[in-house]
C-alpha atoms as a PDB file:
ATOM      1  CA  UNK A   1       0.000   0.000   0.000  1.00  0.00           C
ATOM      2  CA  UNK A   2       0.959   3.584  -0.309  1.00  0.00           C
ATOM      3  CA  UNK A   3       0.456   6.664   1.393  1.00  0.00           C
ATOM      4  CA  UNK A   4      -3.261   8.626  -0.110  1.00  0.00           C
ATOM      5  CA  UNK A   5      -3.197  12.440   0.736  1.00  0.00           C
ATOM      6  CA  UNK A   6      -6.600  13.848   0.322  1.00  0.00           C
ATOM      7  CA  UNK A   7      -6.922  18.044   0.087  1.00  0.00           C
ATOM      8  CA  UNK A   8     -10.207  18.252   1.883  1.00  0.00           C
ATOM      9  CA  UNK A   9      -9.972  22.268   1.820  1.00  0.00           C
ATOM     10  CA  UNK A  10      -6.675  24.808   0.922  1.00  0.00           C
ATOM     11  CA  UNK A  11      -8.396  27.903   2.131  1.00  0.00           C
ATOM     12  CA  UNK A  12      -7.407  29.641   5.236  1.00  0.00           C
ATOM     13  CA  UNK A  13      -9.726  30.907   7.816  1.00  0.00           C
ATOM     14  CA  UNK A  14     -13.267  32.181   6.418  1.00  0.00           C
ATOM     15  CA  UNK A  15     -12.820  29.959   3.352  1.00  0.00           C
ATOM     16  CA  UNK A  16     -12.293  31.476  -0.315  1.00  0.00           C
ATOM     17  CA  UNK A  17     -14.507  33.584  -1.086  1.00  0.00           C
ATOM     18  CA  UNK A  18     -14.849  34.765   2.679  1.00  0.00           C
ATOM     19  CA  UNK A  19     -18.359  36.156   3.778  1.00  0.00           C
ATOM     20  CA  UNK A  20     -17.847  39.478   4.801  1.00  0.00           C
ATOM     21  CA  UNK A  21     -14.882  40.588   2.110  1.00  0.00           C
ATOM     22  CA  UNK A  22     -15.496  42.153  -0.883  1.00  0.00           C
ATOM     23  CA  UNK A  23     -11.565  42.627  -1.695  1.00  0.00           C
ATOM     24  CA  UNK A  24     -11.141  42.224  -5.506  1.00  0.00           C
ATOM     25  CA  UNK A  25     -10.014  38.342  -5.271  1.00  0.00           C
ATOM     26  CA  UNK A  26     -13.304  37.469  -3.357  1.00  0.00           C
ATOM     27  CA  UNK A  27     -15.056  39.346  -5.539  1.00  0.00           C
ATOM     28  CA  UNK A  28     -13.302  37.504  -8.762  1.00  0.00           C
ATOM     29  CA  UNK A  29     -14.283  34.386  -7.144  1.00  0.00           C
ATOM     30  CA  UNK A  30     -18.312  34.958  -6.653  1.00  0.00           C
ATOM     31  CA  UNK A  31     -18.323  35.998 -10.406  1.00  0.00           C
ATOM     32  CA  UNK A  32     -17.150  32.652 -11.172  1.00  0.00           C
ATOM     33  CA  UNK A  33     -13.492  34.017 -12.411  1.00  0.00           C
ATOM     34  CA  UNK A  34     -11.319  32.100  -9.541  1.00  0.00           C
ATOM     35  CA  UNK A  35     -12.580  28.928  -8.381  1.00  0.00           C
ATOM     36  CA  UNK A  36     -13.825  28.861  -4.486  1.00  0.00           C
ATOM     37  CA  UNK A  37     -12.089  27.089  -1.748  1.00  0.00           C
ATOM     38  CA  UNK A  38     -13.217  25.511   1.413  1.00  0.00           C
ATOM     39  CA  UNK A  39     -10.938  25.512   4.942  1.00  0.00           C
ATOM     40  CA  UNK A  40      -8.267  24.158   5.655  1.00  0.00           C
ATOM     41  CA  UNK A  41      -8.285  20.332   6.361  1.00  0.00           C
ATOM     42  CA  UNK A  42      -6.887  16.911   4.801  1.00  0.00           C
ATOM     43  CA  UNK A  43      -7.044  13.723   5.215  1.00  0.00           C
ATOM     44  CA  UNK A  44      -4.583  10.233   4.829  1.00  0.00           C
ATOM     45  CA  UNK A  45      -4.243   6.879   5.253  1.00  0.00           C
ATOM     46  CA  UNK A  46      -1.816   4.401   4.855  1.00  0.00           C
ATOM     47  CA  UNK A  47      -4.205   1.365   3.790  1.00  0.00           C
ATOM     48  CA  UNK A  48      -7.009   2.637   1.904  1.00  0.00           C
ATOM     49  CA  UNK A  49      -9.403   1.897   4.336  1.00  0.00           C
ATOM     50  CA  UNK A  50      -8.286   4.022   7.827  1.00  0.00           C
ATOM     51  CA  UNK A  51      -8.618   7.472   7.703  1.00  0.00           C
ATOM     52  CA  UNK A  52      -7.266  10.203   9.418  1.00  0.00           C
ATOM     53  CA  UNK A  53      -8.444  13.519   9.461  1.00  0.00           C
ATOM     54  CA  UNK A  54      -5.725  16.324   9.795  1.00  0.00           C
ATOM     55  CA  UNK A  55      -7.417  19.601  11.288  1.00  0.00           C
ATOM     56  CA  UNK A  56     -11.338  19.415  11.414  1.00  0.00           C
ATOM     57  CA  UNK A  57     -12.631  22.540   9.547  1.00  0.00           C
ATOM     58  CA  UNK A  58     -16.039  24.195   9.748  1.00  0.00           C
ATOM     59  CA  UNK A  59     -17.003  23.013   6.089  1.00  0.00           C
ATOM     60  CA  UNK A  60     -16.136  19.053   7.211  1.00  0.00           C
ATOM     61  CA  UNK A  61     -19.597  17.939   5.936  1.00  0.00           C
ATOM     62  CA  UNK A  62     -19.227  19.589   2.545  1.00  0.00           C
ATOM     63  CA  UNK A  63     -15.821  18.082   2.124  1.00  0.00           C
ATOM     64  CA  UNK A  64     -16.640  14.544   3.775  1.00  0.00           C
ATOM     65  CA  UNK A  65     -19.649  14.554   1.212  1.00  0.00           C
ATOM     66  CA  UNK A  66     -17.442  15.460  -1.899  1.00  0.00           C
ATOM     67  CA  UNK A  67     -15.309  12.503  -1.252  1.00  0.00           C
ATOM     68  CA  UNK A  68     -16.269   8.974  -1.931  1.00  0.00           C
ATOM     69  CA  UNK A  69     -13.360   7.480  -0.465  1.00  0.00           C
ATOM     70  CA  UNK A  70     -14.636   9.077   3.204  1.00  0.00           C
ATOM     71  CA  UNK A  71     -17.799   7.968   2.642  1.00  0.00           C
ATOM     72  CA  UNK A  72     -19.878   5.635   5.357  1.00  0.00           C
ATOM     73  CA  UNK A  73     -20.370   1.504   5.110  1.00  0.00           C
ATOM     74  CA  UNK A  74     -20.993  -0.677   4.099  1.00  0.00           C
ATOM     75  CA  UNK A  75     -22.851  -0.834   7.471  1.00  0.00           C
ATOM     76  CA  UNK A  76     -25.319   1.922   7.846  1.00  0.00           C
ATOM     77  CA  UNK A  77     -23.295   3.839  10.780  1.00  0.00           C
ATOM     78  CA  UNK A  78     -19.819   2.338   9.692  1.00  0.00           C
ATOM     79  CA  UNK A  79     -17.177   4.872   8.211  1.00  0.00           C
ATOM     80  CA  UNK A  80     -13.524   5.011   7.601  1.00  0.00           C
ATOM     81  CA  UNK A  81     -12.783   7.551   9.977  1.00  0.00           C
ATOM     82  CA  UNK A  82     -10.541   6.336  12.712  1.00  0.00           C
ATOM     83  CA  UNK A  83      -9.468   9.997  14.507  1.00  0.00           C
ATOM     84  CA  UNK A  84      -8.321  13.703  13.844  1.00  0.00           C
ATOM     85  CA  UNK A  85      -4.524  15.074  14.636  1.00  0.00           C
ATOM     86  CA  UNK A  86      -5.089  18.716  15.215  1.00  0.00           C
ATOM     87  CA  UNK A  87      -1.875  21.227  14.961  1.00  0.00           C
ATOM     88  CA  UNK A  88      -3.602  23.783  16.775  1.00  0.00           C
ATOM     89  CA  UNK A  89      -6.932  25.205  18.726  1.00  0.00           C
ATOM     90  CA  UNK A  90      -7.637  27.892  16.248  1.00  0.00           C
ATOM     91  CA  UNK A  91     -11.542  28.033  15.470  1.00  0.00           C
ATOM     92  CA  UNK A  92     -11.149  26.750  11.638  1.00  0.00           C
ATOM     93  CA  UNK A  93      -9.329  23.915  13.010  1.00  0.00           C
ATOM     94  CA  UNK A  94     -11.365  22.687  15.347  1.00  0.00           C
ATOM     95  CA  UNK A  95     -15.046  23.505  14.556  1.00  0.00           C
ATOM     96  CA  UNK A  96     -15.906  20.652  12.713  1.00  0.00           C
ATOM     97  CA  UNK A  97     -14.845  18.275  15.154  1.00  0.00           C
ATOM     98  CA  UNK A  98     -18.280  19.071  15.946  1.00  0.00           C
ATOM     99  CA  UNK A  99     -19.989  17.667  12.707  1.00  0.00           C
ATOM    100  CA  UNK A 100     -18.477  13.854  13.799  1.00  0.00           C
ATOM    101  CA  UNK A 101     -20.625  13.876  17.020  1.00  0.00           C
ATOM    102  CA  UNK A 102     -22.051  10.971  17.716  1.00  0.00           C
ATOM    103  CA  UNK A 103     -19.213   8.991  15.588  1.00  0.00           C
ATOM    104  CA  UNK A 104     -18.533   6.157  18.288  1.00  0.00           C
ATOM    105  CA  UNK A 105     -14.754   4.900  18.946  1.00  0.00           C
ATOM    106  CA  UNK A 106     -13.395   8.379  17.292  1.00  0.00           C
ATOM    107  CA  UNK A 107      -9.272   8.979  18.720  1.00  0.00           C
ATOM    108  CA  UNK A 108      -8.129  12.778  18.392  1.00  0.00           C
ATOM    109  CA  UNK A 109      -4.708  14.132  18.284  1.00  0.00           C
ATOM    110  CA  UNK A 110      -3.702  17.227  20.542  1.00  0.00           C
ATOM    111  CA  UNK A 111      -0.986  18.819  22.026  1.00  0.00           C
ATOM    112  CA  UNK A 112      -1.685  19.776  25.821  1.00  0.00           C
ATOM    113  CA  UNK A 113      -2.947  23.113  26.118  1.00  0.00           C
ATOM    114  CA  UNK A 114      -5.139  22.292  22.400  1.00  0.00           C
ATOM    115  CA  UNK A 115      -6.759  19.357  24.952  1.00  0.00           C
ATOM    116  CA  UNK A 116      -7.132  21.265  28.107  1.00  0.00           C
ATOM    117  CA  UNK A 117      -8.858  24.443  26.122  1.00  0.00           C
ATOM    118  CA  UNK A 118     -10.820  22.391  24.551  1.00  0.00           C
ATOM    119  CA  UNK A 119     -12.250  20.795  27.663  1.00  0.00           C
ATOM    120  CA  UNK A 120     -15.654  21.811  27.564  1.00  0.00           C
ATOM    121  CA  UNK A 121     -15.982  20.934  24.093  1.00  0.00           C
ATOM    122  CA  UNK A 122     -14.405  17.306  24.549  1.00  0.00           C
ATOM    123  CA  UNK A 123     -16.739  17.394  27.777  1.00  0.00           C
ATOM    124  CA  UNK A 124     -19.869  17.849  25.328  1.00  0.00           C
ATOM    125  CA  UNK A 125     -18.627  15.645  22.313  1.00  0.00           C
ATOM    126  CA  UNK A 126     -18.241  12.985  25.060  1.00  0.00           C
ATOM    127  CA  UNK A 127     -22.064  13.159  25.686  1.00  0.00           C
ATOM    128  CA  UNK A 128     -22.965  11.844  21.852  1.00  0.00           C
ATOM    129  CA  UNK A 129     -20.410   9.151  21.802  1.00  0.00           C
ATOM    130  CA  UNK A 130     -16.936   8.708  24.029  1.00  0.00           C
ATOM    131  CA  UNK A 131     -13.789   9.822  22.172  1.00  0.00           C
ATOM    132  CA  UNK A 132     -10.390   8.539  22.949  1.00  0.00           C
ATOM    133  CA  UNK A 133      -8.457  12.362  23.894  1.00  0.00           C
ATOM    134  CA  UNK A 134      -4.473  11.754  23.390  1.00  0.00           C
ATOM    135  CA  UNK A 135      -1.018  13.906  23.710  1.00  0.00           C
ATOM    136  CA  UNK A 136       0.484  14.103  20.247  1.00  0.00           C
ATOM    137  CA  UNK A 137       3.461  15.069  22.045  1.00  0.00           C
ATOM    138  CA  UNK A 138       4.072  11.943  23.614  1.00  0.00           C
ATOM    139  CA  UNK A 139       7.681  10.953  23.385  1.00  0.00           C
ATOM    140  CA  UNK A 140       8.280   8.478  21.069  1.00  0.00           C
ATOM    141  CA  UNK A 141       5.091   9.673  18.549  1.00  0.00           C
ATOM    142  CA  UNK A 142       2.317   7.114  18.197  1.00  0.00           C
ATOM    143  CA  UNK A 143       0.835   4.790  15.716  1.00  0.00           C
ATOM    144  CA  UNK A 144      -1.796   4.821  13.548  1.00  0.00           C
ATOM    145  CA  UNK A 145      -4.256   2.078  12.366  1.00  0.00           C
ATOM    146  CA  UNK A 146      -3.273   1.821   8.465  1.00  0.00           C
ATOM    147  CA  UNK A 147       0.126   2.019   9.389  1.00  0.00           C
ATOM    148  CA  UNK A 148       1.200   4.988   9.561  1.00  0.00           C
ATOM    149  CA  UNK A 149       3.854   6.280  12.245  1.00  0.00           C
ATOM    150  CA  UNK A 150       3.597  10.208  13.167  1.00  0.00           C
ATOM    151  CA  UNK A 151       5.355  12.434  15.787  1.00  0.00           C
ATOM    152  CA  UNK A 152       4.474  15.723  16.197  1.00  0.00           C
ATOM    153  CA  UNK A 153       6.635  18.476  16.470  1.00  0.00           C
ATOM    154  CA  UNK A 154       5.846  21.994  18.005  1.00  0.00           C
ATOM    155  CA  UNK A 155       5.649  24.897  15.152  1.00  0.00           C
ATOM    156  CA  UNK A 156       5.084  27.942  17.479  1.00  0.00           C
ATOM    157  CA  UNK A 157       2.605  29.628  20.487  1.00  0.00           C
ATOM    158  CA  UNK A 158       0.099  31.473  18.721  1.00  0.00           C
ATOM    159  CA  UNK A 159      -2.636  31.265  20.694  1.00  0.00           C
ATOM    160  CA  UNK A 160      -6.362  31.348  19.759  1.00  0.00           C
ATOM    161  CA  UNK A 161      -8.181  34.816  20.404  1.00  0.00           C
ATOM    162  CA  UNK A 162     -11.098  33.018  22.275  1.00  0.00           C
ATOM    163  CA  UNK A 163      -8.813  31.619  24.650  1.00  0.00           C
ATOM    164  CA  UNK A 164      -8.798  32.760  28.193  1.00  0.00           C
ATOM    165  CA  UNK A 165      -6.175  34.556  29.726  1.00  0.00           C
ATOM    166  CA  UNK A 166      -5.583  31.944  32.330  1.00  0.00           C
ATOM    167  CA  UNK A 167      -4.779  29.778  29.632  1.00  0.00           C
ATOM    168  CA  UNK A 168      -1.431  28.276  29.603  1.00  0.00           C
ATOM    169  CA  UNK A 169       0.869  30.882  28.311  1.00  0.00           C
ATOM    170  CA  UNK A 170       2.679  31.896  24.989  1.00  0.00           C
ATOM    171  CA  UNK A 171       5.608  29.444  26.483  1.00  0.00           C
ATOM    172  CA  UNK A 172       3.441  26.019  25.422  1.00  0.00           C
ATOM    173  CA  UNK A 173       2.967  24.259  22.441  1.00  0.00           C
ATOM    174  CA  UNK A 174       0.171  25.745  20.835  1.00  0.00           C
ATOM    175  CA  UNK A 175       1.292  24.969  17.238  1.00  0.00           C
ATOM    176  CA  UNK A 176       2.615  21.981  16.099  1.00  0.00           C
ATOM    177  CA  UNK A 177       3.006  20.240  12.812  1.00  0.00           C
ATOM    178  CA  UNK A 178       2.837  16.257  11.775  1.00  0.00           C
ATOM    179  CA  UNK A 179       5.353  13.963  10.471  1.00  0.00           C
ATOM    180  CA  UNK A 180       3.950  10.865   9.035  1.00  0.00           C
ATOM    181  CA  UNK A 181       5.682   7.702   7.942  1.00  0.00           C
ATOM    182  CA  UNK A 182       4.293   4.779   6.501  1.00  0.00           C
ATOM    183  CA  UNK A 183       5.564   1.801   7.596  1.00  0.00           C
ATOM    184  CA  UNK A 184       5.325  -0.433   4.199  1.00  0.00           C
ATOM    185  CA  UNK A 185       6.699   1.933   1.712  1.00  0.00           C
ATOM    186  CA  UNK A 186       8.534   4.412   3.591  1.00  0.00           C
ATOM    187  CA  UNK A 187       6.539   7.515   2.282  1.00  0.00           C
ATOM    188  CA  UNK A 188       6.740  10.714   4.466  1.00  0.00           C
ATOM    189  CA  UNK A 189       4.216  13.577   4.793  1.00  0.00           C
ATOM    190  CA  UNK A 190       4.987  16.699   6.422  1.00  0.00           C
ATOM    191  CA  UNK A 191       1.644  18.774   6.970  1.00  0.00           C
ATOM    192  CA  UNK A 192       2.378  22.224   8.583  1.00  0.00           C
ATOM    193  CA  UNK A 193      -0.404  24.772   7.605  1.00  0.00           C
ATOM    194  CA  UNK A 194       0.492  26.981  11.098  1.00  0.00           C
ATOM    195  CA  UNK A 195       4.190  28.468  11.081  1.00  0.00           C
ATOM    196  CA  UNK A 196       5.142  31.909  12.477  1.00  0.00           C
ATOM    197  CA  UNK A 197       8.630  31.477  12.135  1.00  0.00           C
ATOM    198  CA  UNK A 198      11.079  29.543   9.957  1.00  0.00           C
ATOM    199  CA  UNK A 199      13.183  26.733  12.004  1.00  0.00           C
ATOM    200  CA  UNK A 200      15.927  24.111  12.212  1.00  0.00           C
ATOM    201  CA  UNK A 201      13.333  21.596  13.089  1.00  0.00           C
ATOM    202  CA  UNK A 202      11.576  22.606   9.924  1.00  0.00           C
ATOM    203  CA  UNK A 203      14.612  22.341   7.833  1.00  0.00           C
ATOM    204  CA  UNK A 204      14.965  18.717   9.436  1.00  0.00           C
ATOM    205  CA  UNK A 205      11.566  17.530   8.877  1.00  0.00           C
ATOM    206  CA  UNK A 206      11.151  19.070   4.853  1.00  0.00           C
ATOM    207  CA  UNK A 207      14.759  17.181   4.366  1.00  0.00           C
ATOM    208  CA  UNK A 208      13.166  13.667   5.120  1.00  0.00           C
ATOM    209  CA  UNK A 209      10.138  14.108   3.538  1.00  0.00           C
ATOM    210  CA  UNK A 210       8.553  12.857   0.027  1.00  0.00           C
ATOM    211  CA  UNK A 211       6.164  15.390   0.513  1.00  0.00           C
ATOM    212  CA  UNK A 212       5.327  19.036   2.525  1.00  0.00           C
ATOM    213  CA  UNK A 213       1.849  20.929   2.989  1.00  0.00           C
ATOM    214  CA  UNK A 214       2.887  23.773   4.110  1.00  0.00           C
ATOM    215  CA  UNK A 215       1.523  27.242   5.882  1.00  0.00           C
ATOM    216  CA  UNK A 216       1.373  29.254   2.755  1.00  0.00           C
ATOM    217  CA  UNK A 217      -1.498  31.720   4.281  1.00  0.00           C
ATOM    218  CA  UNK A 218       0.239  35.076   2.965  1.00  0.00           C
ATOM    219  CA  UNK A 219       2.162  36.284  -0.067  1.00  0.00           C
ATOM    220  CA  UNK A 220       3.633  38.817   1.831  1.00  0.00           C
ATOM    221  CA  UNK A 221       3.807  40.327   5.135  1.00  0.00           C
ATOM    222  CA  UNK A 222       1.961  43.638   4.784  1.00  0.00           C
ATOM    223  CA  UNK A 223      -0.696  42.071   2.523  1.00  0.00           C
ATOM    224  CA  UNK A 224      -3.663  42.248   5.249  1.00  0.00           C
ATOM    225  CA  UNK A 225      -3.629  46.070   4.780  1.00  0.00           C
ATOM    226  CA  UNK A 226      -2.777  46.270   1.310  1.00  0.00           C
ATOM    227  CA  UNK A 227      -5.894  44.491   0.384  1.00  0.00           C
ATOM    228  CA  UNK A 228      -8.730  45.251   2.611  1.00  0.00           C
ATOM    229  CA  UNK A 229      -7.327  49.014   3.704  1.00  0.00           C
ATOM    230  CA  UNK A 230      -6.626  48.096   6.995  1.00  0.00           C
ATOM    231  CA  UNK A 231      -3.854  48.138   9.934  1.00  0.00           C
ATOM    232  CA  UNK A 232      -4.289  44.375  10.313  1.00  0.00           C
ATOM    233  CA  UNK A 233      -1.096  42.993   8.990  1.00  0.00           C
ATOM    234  CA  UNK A 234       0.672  39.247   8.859  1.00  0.00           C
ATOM    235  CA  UNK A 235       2.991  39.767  11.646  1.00  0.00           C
ATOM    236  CA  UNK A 236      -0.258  40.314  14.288  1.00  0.00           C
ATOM    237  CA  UNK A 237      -1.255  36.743  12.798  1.00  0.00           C
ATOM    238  CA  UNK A 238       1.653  33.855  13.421  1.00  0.00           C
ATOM    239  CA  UNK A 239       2.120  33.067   9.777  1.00  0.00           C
ATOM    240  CA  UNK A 240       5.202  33.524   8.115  1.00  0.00           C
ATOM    241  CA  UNK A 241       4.940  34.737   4.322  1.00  0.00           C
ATOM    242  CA  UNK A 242       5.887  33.594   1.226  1.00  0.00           C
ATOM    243  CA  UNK A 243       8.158  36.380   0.108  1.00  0.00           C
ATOM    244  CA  UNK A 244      11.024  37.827   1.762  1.00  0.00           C
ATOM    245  CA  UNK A 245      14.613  37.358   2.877  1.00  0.00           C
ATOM    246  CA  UNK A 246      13.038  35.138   5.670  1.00  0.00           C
ATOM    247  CA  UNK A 247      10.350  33.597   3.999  1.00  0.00           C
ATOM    248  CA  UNK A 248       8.913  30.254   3.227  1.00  0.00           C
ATOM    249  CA  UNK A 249       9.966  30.134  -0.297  1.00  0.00           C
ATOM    250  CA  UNK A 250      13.380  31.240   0.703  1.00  0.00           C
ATOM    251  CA  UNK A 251      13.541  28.918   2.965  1.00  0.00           C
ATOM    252  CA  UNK A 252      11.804  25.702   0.410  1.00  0.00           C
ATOM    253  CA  UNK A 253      14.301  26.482  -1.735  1.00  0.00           C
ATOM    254  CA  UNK A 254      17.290  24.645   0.496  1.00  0.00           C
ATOM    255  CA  UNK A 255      14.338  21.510  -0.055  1.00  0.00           C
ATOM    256  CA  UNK A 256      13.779  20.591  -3.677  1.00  0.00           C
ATOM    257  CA  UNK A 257      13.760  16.748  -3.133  1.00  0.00           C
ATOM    258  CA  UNK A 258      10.198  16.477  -1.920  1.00  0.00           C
ATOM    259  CA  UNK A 259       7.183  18.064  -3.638  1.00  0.00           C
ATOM    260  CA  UNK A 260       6.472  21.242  -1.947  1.00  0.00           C
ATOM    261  CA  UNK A 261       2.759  22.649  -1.690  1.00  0.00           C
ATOM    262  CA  UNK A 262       0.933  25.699  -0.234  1.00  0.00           C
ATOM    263  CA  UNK A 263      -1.661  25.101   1.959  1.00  0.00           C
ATOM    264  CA  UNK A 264      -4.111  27.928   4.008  1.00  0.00           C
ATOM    265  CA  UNK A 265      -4.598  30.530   1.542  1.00  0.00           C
ATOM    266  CA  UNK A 266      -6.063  33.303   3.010  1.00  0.00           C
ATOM    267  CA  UNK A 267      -8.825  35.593   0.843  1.00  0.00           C
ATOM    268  CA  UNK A 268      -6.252  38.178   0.042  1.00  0.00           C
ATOM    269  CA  UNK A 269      -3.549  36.088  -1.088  1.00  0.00           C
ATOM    270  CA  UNK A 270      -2.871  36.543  -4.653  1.00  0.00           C
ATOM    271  CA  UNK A 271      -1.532  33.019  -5.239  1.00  0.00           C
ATOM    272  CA  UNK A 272      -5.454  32.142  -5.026  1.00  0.00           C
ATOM    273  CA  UNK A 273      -5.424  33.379  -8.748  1.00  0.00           C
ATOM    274  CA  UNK A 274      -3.770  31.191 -11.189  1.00  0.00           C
ATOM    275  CA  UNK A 275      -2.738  33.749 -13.721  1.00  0.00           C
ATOM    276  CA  UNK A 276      -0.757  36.263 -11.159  1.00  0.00           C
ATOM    277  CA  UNK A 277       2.446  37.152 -11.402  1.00  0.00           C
ATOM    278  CA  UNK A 278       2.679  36.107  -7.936  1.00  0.00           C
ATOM    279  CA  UNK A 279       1.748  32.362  -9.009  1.00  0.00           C
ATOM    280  CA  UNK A 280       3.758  32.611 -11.785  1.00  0.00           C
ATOM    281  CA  UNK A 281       6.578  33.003  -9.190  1.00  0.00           C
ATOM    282  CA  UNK A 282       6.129  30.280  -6.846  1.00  0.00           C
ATOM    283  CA  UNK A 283       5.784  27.853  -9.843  1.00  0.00           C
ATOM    284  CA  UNK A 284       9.366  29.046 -11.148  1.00  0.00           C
ATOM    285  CA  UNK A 285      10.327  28.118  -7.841  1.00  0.00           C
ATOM    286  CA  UNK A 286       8.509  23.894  -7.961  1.00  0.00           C
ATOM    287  CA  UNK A 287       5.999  25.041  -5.204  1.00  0.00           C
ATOM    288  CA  UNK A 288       2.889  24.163  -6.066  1.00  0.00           C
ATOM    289  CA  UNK A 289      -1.075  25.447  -5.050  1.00  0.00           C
ATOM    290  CA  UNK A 290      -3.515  22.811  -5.718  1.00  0.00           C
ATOM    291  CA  UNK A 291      -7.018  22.767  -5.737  1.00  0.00           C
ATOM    292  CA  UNK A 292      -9.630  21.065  -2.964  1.00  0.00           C
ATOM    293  CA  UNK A 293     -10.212  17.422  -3.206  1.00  0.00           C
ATOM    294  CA  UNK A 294      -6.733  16.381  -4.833  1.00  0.00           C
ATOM    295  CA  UNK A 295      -5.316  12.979  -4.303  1.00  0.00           C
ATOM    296  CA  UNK A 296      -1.827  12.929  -4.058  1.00  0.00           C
ATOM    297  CA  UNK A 297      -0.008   9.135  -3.667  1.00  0.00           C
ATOM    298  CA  UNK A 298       3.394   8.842  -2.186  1.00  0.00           C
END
């Protein structure tokens, strides 16, 4: 067996186009010019048959019904869905978590302050069915059922606005992203849509891997404001850009054995439209930007 990647959604927060922005890609994209794109979420398995949901975003029915492979049976309440591995607490990462209530047997991936601020939710998920809560820090990583093996490795400490202030603090691991291995043909996925900053642990995991998703949420760093006219830029936000001395495709380029893609678009990023100069550019480059519901095999 190989490794099956699924792109359930490539869109950051808000989805493409988002609700309440009428900046001139969104706008492109409800006339039908640039294609729409659900949130950010994927989903692999190392057999065919157990899946593993990585992030649970808002529009999880929409992209669970667009898939056949995620479909349920052949028993009327069976489905391939074995867990979720989370990399963070933010809102479009964990929302849909509540559209698989009631799924019996579920196991989801967290690090430790992700579980403990989402206690009331596991608390009320726990009333449809019981889940199986685990550390996806524990040392050693942890095991899959498909066979898949995946550590997790902390990205950052962005935390979530909705979280209290007696949360634990911007020391923890609030971000982390997912190495996964499959143990038959020795395929490796990196998935990291969160990253504030660029590090050696990065440049470790992206130089063992067949394969990186990959926080590709802005083009550049001042883009918030240059689209929407406001002060809201991408340094308030814990995602490092694409562009710049110390960007992400700076940084990819030390990488070219695996196949590199941008994940977690957000609205305003110009990548989102195929002919832009700005796509043009990351293609020069071998990065790639994908649409929802690819399949990619490693």
């Amino acid at each position: 067996m190989v490794v099956r990647i699924v792109l359930l959604g490539t869109a950051a927060g808000g989805g493409f186009p988002q609700w309440n922005c009428a900046c001139a890609l969104c706008a492109a994209a409800r006339d039908g010019k640039l294609p729409s794109r659900t949130q950010e979420c994927a989903a692999v398995t190392g057999n065919g048959r157990d899946w593993w949901l990585l992030n649970a975003s808002p529009d999880l029915r929409t992209q669970l019904t667009e898939t056949p492979a995620l479909w349920p049976g052949p028993g009327p309440r069976d489905t391939p869905l074995r867990g979720v591995l989370l990399t963070d607490a933010e809102a479009d990462h964990v929302t849909g978590l509540t559209e698989l209530r009631g799924a019996a047997g579920l196991k989801v991936y967290a690090a430790p302050p992700v579980r403990a601020v989402l206690a009331p939710a596991r608390a009320a998920l726990d009333r449809y069915a019981p889940w199986e809560w685990a550390d996806s820090l524990a040392v050693g990583g942890f095991v899959l059922a498909g066979g898949l093996v995946v550590t997790a490795h902390p990205m950052g400490t962005k935390i979530p606005k909705y979280v209290p202030a007696q949360a634990p603090r911007p020391e923890a691991a609030w971000v982390t992203a997912y190495r996964v291995e499959d143990l038959a043909s020795g395929g490796v996925l990196v998935y990291a849509p969160c990253v504030g900053v660029w590090s050696p642990v990065l440049d470790d995991l992206c130089a063992s891997a067949d394969c990186v998703l990959l926080d590709g949420t802005f083009f550049a760093a001042d883009e918030m404001g240059t689209a929407v006219r406001t002060g809201a830029g991408q340094a308030a936000m814990g995602h490092l850009p694409v562009m710049g001395p110390r960007g992400s495709l700076a940084a990819l380029a030390r990488h070219l054995g695996p196949r590199r893609i941008y994940t977690h678009l957000n609205n305003t990023n110009p990548l989102l439209d195929p002919a832009s100069p700005a796509r043009a550019q990351v293609a020069e480059q071998g990065v790639e930007i994908l649409p929802d519901g690819t399949e990619l095999v490693l």
